[in-house]
Protein backbone atom coordinates (compact mmCIF):
# COMPACT_ATOMS: atom_id res chain seq x y z
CA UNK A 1 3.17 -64.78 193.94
CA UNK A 2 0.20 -67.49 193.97
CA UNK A 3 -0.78 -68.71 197.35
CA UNK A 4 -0.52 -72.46 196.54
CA UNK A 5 0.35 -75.53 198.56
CA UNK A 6 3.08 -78.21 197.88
CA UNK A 7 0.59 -80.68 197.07
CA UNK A 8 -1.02 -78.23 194.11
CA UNK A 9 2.52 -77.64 192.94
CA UNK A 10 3.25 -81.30 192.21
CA UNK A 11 0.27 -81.65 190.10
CA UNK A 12 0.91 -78.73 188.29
CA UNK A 13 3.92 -80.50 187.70
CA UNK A 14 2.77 -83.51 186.90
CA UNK A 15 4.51 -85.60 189.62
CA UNK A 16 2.52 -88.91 191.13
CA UNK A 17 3.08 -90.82 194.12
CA UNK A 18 5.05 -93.43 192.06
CA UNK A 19 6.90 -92.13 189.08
CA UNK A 20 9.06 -93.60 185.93
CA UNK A 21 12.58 -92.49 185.93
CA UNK A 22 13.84 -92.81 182.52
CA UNK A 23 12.92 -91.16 179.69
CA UNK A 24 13.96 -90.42 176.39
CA UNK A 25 11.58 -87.31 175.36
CA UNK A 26 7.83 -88.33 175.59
CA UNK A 27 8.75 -91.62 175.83
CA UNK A 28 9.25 -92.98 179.32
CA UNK A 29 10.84 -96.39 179.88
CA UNK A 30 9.91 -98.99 182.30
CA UNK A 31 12.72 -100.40 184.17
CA UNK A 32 13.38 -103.18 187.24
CA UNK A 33 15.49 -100.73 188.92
CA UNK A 34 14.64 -100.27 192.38
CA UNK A 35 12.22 -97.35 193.67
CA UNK A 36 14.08 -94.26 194.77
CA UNK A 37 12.15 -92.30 197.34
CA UNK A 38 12.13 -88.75 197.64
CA UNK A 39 11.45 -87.73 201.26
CA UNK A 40 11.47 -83.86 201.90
CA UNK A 41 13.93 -82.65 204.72
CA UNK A 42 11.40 -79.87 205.50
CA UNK A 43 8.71 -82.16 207.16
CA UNK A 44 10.14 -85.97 207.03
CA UNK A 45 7.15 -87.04 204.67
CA UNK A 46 7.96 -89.13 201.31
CA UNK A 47 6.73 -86.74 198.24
CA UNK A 48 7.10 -89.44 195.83
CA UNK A 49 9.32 -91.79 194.30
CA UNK A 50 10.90 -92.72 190.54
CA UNK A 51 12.14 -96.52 189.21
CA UNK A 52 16.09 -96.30 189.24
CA UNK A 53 17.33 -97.48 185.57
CA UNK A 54 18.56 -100.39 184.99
CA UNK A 55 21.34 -101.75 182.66
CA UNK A 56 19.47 -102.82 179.22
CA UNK A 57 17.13 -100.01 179.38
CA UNK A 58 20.33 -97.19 180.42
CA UNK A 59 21.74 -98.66 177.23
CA UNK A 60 18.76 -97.95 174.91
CA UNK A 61 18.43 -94.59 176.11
CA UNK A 62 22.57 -93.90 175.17
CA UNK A 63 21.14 -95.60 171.86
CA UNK A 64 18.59 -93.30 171.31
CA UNK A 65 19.94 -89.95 172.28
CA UNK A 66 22.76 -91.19 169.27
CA UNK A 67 20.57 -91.43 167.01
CA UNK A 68 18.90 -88.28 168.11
CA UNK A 69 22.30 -86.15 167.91
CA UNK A 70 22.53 -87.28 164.08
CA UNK A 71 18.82 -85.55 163.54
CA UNK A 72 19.47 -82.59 165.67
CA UNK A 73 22.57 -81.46 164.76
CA UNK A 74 21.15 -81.04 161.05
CA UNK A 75 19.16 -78.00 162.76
CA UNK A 76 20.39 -74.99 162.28
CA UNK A 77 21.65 -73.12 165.24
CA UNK A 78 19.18 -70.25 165.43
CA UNK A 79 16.20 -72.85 164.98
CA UNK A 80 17.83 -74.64 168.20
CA UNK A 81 18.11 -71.13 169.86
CA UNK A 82 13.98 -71.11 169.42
CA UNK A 83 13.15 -74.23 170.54
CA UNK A 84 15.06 -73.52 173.71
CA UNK A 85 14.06 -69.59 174.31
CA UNK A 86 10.18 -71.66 174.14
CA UNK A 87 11.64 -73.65 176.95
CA UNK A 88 12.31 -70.22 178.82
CA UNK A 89 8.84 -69.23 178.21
CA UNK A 90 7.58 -72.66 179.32
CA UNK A 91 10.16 -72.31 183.02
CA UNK A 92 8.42 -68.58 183.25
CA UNK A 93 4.68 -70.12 183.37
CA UNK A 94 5.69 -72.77 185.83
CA UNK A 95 8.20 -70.95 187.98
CA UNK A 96 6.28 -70.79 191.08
CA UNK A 97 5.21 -74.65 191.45
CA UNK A 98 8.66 -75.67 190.21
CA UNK A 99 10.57 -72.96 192.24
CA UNK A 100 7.48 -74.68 195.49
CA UNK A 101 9.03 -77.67 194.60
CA UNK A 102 12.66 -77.38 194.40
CA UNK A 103 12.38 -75.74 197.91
CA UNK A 104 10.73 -78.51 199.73
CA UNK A 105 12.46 -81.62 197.89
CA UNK A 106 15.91 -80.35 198.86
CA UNK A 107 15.14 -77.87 201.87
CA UNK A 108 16.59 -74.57 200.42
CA UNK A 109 14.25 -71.67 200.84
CA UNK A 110 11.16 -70.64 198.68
CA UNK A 111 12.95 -67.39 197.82
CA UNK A 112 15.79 -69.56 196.68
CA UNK A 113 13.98 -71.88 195.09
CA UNK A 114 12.99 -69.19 192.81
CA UNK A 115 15.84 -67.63 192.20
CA UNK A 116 17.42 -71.12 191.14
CA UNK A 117 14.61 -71.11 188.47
CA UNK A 118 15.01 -67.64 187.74
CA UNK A 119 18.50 -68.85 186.63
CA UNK A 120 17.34 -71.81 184.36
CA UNK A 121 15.44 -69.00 182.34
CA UNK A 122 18.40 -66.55 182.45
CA UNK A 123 20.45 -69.51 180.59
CA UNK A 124 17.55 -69.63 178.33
CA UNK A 125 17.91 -66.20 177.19
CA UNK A 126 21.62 -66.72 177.07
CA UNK A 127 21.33 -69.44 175.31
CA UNK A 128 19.11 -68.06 172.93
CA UNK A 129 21.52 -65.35 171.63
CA UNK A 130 24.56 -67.95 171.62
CA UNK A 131 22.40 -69.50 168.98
CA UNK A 132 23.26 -67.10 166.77
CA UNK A 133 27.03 -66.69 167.67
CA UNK A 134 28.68 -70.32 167.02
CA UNK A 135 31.43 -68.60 165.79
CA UNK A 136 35.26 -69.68 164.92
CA UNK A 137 38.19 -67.35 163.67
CA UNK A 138 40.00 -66.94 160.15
CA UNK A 139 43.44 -66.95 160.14
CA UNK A 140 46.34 -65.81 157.45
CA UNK A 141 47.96 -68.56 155.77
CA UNK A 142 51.66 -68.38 155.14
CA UNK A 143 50.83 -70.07 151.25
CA UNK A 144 49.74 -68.09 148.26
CA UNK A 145 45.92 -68.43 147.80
CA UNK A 146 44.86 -70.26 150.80
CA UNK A 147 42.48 -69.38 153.69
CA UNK A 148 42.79 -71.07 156.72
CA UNK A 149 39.59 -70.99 159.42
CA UNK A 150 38.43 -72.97 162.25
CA UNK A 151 34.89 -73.48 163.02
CA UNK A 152 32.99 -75.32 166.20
CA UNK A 153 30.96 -78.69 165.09
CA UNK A 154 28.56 -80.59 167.83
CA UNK A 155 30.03 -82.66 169.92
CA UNK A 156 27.67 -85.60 170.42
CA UNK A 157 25.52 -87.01 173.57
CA UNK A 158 26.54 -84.96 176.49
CA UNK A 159 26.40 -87.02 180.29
CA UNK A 160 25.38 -84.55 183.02
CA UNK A 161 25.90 -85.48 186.30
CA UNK A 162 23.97 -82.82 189.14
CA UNK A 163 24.18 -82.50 192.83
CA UNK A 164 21.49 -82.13 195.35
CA UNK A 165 21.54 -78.55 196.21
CA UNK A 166 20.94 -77.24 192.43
CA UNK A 167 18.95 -79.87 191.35
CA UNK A 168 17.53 -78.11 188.55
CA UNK A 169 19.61 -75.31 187.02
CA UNK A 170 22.92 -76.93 187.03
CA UNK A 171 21.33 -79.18 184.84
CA UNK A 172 20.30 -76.36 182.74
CA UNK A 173 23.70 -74.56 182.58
CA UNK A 174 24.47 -77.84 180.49
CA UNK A 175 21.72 -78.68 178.91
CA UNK A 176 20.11 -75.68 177.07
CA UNK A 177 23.69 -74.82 175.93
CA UNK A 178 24.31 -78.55 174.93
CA UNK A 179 21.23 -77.95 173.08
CA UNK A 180 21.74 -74.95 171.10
CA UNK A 181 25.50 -76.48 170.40
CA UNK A 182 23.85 -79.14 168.25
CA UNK A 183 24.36 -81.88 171.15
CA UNK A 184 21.94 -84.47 172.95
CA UNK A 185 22.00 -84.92 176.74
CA UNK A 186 21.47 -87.76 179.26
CA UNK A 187 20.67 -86.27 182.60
CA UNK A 188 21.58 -88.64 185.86
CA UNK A 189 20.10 -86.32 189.03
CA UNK A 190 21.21 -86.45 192.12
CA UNK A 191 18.99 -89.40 193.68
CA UNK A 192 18.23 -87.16 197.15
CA UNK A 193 16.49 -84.55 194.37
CA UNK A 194 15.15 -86.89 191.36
CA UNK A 195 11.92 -85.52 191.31
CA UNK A 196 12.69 -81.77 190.20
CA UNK A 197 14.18 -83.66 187.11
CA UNK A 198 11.08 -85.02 186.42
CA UNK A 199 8.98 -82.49 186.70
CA UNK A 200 11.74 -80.37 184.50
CA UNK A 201 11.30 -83.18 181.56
CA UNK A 202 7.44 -82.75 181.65
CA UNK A 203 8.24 -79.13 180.80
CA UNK A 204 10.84 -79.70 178.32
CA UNK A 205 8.32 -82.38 176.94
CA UNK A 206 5.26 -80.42 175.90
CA UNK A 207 7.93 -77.55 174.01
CA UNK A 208 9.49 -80.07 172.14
CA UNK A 209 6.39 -82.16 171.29
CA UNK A 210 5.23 -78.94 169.76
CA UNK A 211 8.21 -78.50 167.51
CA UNK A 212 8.89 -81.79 166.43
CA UNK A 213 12.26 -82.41 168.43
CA UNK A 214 13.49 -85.39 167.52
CA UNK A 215 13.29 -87.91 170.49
CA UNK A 216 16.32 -88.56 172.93
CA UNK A 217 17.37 -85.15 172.43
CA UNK A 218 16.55 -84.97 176.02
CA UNK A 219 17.14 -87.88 178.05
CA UNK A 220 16.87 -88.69 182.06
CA UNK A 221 18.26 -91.91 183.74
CA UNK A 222 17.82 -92.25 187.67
CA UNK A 223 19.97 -94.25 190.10
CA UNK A 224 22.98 -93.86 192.16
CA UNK A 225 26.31 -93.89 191.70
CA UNK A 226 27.19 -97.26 189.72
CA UNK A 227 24.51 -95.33 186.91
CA UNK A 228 27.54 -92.28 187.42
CA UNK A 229 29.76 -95.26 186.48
CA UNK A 230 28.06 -96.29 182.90
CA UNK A 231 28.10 -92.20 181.89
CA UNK A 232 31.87 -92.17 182.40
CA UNK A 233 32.48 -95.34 180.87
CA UNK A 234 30.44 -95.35 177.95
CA UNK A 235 32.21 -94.56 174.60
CA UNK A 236 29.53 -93.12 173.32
CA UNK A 237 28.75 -89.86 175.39
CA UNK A 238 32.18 -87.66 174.58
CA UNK A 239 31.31 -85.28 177.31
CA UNK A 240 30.69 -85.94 180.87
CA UNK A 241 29.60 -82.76 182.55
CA UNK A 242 29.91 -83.70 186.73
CA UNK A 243 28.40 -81.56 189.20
CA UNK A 244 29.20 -82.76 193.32
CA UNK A 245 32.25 -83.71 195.72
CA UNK A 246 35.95 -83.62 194.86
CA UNK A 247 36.01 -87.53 195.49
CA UNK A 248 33.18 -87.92 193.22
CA UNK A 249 34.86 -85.74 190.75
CA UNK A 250 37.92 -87.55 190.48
CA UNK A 251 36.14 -90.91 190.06
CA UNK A 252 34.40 -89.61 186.93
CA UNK A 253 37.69 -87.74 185.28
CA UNK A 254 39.79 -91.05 185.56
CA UNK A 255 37.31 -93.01 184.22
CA UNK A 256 36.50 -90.29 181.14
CA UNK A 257 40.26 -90.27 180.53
CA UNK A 258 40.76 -93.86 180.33
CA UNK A 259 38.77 -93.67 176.75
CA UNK A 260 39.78 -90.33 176.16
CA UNK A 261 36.94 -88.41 176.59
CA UNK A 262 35.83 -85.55 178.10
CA UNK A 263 35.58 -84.38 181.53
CA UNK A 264 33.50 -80.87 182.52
CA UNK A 265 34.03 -81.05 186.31
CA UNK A 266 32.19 -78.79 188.58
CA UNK A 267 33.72 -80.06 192.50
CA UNK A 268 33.86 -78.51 196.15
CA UNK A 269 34.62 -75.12 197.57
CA UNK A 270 36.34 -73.87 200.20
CA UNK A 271 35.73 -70.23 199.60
CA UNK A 272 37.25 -67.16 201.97
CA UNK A 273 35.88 -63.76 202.00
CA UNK A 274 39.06 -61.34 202.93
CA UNK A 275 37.56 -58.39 205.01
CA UNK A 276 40.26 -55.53 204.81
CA UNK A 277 40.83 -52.90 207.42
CA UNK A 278 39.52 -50.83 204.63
CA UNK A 279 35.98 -52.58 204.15
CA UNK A 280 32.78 -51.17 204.60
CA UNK A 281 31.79 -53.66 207.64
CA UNK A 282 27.89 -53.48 207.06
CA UNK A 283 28.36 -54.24 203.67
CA UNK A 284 31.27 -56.84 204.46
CA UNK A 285 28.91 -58.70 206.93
CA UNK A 286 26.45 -58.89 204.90
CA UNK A 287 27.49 -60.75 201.79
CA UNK A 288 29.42 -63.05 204.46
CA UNK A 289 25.68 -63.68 206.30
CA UNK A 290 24.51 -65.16 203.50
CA UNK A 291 27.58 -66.54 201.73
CA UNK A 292 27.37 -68.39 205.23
CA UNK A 293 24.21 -69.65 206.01
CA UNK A 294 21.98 -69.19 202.30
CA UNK A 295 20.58 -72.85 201.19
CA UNK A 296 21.90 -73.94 204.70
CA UNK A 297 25.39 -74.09 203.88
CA UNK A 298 25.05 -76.51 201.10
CA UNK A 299 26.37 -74.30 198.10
CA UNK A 300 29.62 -75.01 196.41
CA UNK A 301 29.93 -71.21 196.44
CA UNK A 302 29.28 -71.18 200.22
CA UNK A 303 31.48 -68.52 202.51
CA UNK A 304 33.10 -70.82 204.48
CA UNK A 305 36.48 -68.81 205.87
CA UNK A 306 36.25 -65.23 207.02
CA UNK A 307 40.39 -63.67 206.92
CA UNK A 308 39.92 -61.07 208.72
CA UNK A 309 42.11 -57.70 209.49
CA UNK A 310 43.34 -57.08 213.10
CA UNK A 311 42.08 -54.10 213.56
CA UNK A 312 38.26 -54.91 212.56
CA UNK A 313 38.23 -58.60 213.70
CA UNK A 314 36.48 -57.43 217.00
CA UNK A 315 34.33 -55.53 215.15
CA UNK A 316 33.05 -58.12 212.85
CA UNK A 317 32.68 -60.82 215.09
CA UNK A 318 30.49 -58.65 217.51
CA UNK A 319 28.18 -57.55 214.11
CA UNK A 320 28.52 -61.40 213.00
CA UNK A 321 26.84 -62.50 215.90
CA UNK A 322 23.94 -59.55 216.18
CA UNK A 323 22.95 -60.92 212.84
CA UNK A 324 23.58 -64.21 213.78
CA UNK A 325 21.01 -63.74 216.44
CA UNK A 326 18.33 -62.76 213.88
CA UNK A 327 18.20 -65.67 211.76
CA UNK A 328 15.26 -67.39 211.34
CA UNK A 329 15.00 -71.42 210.79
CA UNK A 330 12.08 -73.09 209.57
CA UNK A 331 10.19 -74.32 207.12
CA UNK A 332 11.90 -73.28 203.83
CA UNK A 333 8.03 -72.80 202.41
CA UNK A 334 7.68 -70.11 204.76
CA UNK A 335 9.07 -66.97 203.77
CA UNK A 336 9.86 -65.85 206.71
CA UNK A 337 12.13 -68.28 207.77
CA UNK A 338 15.87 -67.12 206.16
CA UNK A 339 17.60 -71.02 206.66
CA UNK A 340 16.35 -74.31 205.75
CA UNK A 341 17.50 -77.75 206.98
CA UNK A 342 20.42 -79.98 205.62
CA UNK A 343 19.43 -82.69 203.21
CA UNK A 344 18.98 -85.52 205.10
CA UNK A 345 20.31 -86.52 208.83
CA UNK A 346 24.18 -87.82 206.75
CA UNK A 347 24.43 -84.50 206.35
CA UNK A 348 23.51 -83.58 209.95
CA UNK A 349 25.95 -86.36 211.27
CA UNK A 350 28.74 -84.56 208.98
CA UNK A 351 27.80 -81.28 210.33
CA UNK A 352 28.21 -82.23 213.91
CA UNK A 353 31.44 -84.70 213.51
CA UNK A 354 32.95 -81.23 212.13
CA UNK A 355 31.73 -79.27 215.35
CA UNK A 356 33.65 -81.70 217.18
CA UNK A 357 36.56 -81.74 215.26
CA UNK A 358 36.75 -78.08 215.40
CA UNK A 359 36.78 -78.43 219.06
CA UNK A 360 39.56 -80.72 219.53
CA UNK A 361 41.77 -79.33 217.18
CA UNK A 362 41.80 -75.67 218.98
CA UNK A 363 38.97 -73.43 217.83
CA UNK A 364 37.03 -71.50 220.00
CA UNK A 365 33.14 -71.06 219.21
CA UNK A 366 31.58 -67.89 219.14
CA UNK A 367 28.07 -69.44 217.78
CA UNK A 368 28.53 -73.06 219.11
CA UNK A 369 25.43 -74.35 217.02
CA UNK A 370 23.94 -78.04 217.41
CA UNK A 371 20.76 -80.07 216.20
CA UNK A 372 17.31 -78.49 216.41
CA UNK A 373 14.44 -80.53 217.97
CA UNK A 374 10.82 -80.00 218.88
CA UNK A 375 8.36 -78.69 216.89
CA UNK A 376 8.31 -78.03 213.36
CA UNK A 377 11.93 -79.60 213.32
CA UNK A 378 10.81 -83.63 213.22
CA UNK A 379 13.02 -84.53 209.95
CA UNK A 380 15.94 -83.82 212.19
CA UNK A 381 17.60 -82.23 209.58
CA UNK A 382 17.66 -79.08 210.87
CA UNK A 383 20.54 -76.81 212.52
CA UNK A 384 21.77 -73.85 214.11
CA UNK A 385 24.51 -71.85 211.67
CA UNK A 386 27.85 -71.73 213.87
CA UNK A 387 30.85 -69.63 213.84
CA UNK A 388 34.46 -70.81 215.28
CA UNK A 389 37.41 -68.69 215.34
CA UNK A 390 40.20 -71.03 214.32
CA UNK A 391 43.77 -71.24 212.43
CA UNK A 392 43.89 -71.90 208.89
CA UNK A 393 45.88 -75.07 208.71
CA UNK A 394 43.57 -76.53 211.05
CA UNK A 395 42.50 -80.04 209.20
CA UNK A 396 38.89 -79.61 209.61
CA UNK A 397 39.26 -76.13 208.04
CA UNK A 398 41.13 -77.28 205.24
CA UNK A 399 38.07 -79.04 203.99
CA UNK A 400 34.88 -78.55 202.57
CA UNK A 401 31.65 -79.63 204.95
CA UNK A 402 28.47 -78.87 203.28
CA UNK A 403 26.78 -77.46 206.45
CA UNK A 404 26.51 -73.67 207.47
CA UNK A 405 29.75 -73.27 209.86
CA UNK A 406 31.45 -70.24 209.32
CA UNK A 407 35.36 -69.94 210.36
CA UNK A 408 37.03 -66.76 211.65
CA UNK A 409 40.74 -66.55 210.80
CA UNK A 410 42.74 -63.09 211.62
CA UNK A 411 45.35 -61.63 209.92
CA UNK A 412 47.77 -58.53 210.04
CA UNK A 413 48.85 -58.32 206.18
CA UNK A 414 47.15 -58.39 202.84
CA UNK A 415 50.03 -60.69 201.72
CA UNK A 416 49.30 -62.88 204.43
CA UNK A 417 45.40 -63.28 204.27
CA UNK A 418 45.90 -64.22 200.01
CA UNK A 419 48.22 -66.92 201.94
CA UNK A 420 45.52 -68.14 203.90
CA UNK A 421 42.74 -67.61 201.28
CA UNK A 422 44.92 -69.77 198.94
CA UNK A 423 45.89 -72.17 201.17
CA UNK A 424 43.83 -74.95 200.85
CA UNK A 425 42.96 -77.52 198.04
CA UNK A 426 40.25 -75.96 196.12
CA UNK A 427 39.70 -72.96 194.46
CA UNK A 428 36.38 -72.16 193.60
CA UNK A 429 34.98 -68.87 194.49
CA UNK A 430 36.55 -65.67 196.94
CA UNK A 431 36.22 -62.54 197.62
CA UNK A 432 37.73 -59.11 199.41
CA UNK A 433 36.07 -56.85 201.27
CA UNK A 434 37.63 -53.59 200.94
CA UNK A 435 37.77 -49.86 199.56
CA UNK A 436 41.66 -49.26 199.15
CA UNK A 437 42.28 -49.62 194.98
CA UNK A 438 45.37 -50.93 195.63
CA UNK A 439 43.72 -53.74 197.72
CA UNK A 440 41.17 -54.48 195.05
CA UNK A 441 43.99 -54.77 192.15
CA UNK A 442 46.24 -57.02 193.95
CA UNK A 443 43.53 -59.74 195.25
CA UNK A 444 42.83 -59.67 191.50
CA UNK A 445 46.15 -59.80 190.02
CA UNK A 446 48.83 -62.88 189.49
CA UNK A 447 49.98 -62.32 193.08
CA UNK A 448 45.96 -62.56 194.27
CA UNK A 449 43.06 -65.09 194.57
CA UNK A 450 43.91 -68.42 192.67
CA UNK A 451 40.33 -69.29 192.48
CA UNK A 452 38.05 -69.36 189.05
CA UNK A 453 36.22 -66.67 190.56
CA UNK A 454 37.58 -63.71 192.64
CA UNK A 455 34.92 -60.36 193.67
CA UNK A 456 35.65 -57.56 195.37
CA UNK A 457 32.93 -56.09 197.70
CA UNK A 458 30.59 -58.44 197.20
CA UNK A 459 30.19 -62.63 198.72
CA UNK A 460 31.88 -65.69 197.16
CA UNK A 461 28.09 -66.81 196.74
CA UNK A 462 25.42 -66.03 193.76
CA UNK A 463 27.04 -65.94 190.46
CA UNK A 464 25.11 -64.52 187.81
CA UNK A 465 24.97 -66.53 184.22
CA UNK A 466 26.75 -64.14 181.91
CA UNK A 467 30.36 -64.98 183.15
CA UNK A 468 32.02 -68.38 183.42
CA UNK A 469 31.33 -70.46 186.35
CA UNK A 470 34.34 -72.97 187.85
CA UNK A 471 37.36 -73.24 189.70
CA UNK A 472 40.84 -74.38 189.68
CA UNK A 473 43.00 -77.09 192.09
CA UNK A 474 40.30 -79.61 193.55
CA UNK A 475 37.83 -77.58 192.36
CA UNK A 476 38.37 -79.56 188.40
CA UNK A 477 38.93 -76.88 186.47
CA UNK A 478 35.74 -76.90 184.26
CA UNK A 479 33.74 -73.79 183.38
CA UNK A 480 30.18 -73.69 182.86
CA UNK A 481 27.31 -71.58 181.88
CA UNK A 482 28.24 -68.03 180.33
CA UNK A 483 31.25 -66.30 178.62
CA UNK A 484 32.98 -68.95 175.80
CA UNK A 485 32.05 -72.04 178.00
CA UNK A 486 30.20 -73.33 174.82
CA UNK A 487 32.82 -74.30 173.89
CA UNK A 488 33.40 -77.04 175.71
CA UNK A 489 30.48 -78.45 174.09
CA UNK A 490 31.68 -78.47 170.46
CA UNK A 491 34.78 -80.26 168.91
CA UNK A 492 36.66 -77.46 167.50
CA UNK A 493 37.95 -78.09 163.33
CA UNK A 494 41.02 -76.21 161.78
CA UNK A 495 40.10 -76.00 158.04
CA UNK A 496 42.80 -74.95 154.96
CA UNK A 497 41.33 -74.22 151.72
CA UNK A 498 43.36 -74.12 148.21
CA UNK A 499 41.77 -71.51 145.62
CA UNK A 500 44.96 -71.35 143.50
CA UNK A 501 46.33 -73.72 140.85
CA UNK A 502 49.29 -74.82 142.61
CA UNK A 503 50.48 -76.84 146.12
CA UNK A 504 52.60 -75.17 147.88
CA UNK A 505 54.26 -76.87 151.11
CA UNK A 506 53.74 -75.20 154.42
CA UNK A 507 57.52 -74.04 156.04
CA UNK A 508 58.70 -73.43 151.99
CA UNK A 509 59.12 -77.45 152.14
CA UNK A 510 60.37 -78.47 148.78
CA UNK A 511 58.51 -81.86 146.98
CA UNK A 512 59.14 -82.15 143.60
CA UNK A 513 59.01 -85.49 141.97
């Protein structure tokens, strides 16, 4: 890797002190929003800012990503599929400086910070081949000389709707498939992270400039949640794709339903790693170390329950805590510093209202964490990872805090730890720990894991692209990225053709006049 500072990356970039927040393409719109500043929670110090959108100019960029869609979805598929594997390339030259930046805007480490845009150009290259795969089915019609297919048309404008701690792939999981589908997209960023979007339309920019795209094929409004609001209620975008809390989530899918539209909802995790009697404990412990504490505790996909067997639970917690011990907080520039801060000191407050809560409902720490301070930790947004050994049905367990605590629960049966691992609201991501076959098949069977993703021996966190990415109960129920989520971005169409002379009635329904 380049040895480059944070203030290089940003002009590589192109990001300024002051920054517009709209844009439709290479056009970017002036606005009398409000600024939106962007202050780092690595150091404390304001990177920049971007102009929130306002009302008249949110509703000429819906306009002109319309009138986009009925240009680009004349393109063929595979000439789509090029445009975006040139974005790839594009995300490849500036993967360091973005990857610099994502890490110090929203305080997950460098490491991670590449990786997340390792995963915008893995969707790429998905993406790419999908362009050439749009495909529907043929079907045998019950009528003499007819052929029934379906076949999968664009959609129209897409809404996306991203969270903080992916503030750039998320986006992309959407967008390049959106893309290849035939559809334009409106991107609303989180407003703690708005200037990774920015710095992701510059490169999108200069690749579509190139090949003609037609403008408001890619579009970016900024602001906070009342800009949420005009997505969801805007007749015009049949697809809102929404990325953050359950509360948020269920905002956005009333409002889509009340016109009818779409919802793609993407929501909170509570996610349990089982750790059988069986496991193989180095192994176990480590996908739960970083499941745990990776991006500070602030994925969806974050480890946040650890069911663990009787007759290991000892074991564990005594390995949990050697590692535990090794951590290293910090800077998330510097690589050797394994955990980051929170976002911003809400999220602290959250963090430590749930160490308190876990208190006085009955859990006993084992790493009793608390706020960092002195030097190198001035943002006060950083934290020590904790560990509480608690009951399952505890209230503070049964929800999702975006912070790196880790609950221990103990169990005796496998029947009984699927209990527990199901028994809460969401259903994102789990796993089980274990080498017994018979272990593996039932986590993953009817009687297993009712969550829209379910491993066996490895962490609830780091899904790769290829397979679809969601969850069930709380969770919404939308899938994203790989497999047939495409899908979700098209509007299917059943089609019957007649290649004989006469019109026969489906169900042998006799017409004659």
């Amino acid at each position: 890797m380049k040895n480059f500072g944070i203030a290089e990356a940003l002009d590589k970039l192109g990001i300024k002190r002051s920054n517009p927040g709209t844009s439709t393409g290479q056009k970017w719109l002036r606005s009398k929003g409000k600024p939106i500043p962007s202050y780092s929670p690595a150091d404390g110090k304001l990177i920049g800012s971007v102009q929130a959108t306002d009302d008249a100019v949110f509703e000429k960029v819906v306009k002109q990503a319309h009138a986009a869609f009925l240009e680009w979805r004349l393109v063929p598929a595979p000439k789509r599929g090029e445009v975006v594997r040139q974005v790839g390339e594009a995300l490849r030259k500036y993967k360091e400086p973005l990857g610099k930046l994502v890490s110090y805007e929203m305080g997950k480490s460098y490491q991670e910070g590449l990786g997340e845009v390792q995963e915008m150009i893995d969707i790429c290259d998905f993406a790419v081949g999908l362009s050439r795969q749009l495909h529907g089915l043929t079907m045998h019609s019950e009528r003499p000389q007819h052929r029934m297919y379906e076949q999968y048309h664009p959609l129209g404008v897409v809404g996306i709707i991203s969270a903080f701690n992916f503030p750039v792939a998320v986006w992309s999981w959407n967008s390049m498939l959106a893309w290849v589908c035939g559809d334009t997209c409106i991107w609303k960023p989180s407003e703690k992270t708005p200037l990774c979007a920015i710095a992701c339309q510059h490169i999108v920019n200069r690749v579509f400039k190139k090949n003609g795209v037609p403008e408001g094929v890619s579009c970016i409004v900024n602001g906070d949640y009342k800009i949420g609001q005009r997505l969801s209620a805007h007749e015009n975008i049949p697809l809102v794709s929404a990325t953050g809390s359950t509360r948020m989530g269920k905002a956005v899918g009333k409002t889509v339903a009340e016109r009818l539209g779409r919802a793609l909802l993407e929501l909170g995790g509570n996610n349990a790693i089982i750790i059988s009697g069986h496991a193989n404990l180095e192994m176990a412990v480590r996908g739960a170390l970083f499941g745990a504490v990776g991006t500070a505790g602030q994925r969806c996909t974050t480890t946040r329950r650890l069911i663990i067997h009787e007759s290991v639970y000892e074991s564990v917690k005594e390995k949990l805590k050697q590692a535990y011990r090794q951590l290293s907080i910090g800077n998330p520039l510097d690589l050797n510093n394994h955990v980051g801060p929170l976002i911003d000191t809400l999220a602290v407050k959250a963090y430590r209202n749930a160490l308190q809560q876990v208190k006085a409902q009955g859990g006993k720490f084992v790493i009793p964490g608390g706020l960092l301070k002195g030097k190198g930790f001035e943002s006060g947004c950083y934290v020590k990872p904790a560990i509480a050994e608690v009951k399952n049905d505890y209230e503070i367990v049964q929800h999702e805090t975006f912070a790196p605590i880790l609950y221990l629960v103990k169990y005796k049966t496998l029947d009984e730890a699927i209990a527990y691992q199901n028994g809460v609201k969401q259903g994102l991501s789990s796993a089980i720990m274990t080498t017994h076959i018979q272990e593996m098949e039932k986590f993953l069977s009817h009687a297993g894991s009712d969550c829209g993703i379910a491993n066996v021996n490895i962490g609830t966190s780091g899904a790769e692209i290829g397979g679809a990415f969601g969850g069930e109960k709380e969770t919404g129920g939308g899938r994203e990225s790989g497999s047939d989520a495409w899908k979700a971005y098209m509007r299917r169409q059943t089609n019957t053709i007649n290649f004989g002379d006469s019109l026969p009635l489906a169900q042998g329904i006799k017409f004659d006049v």
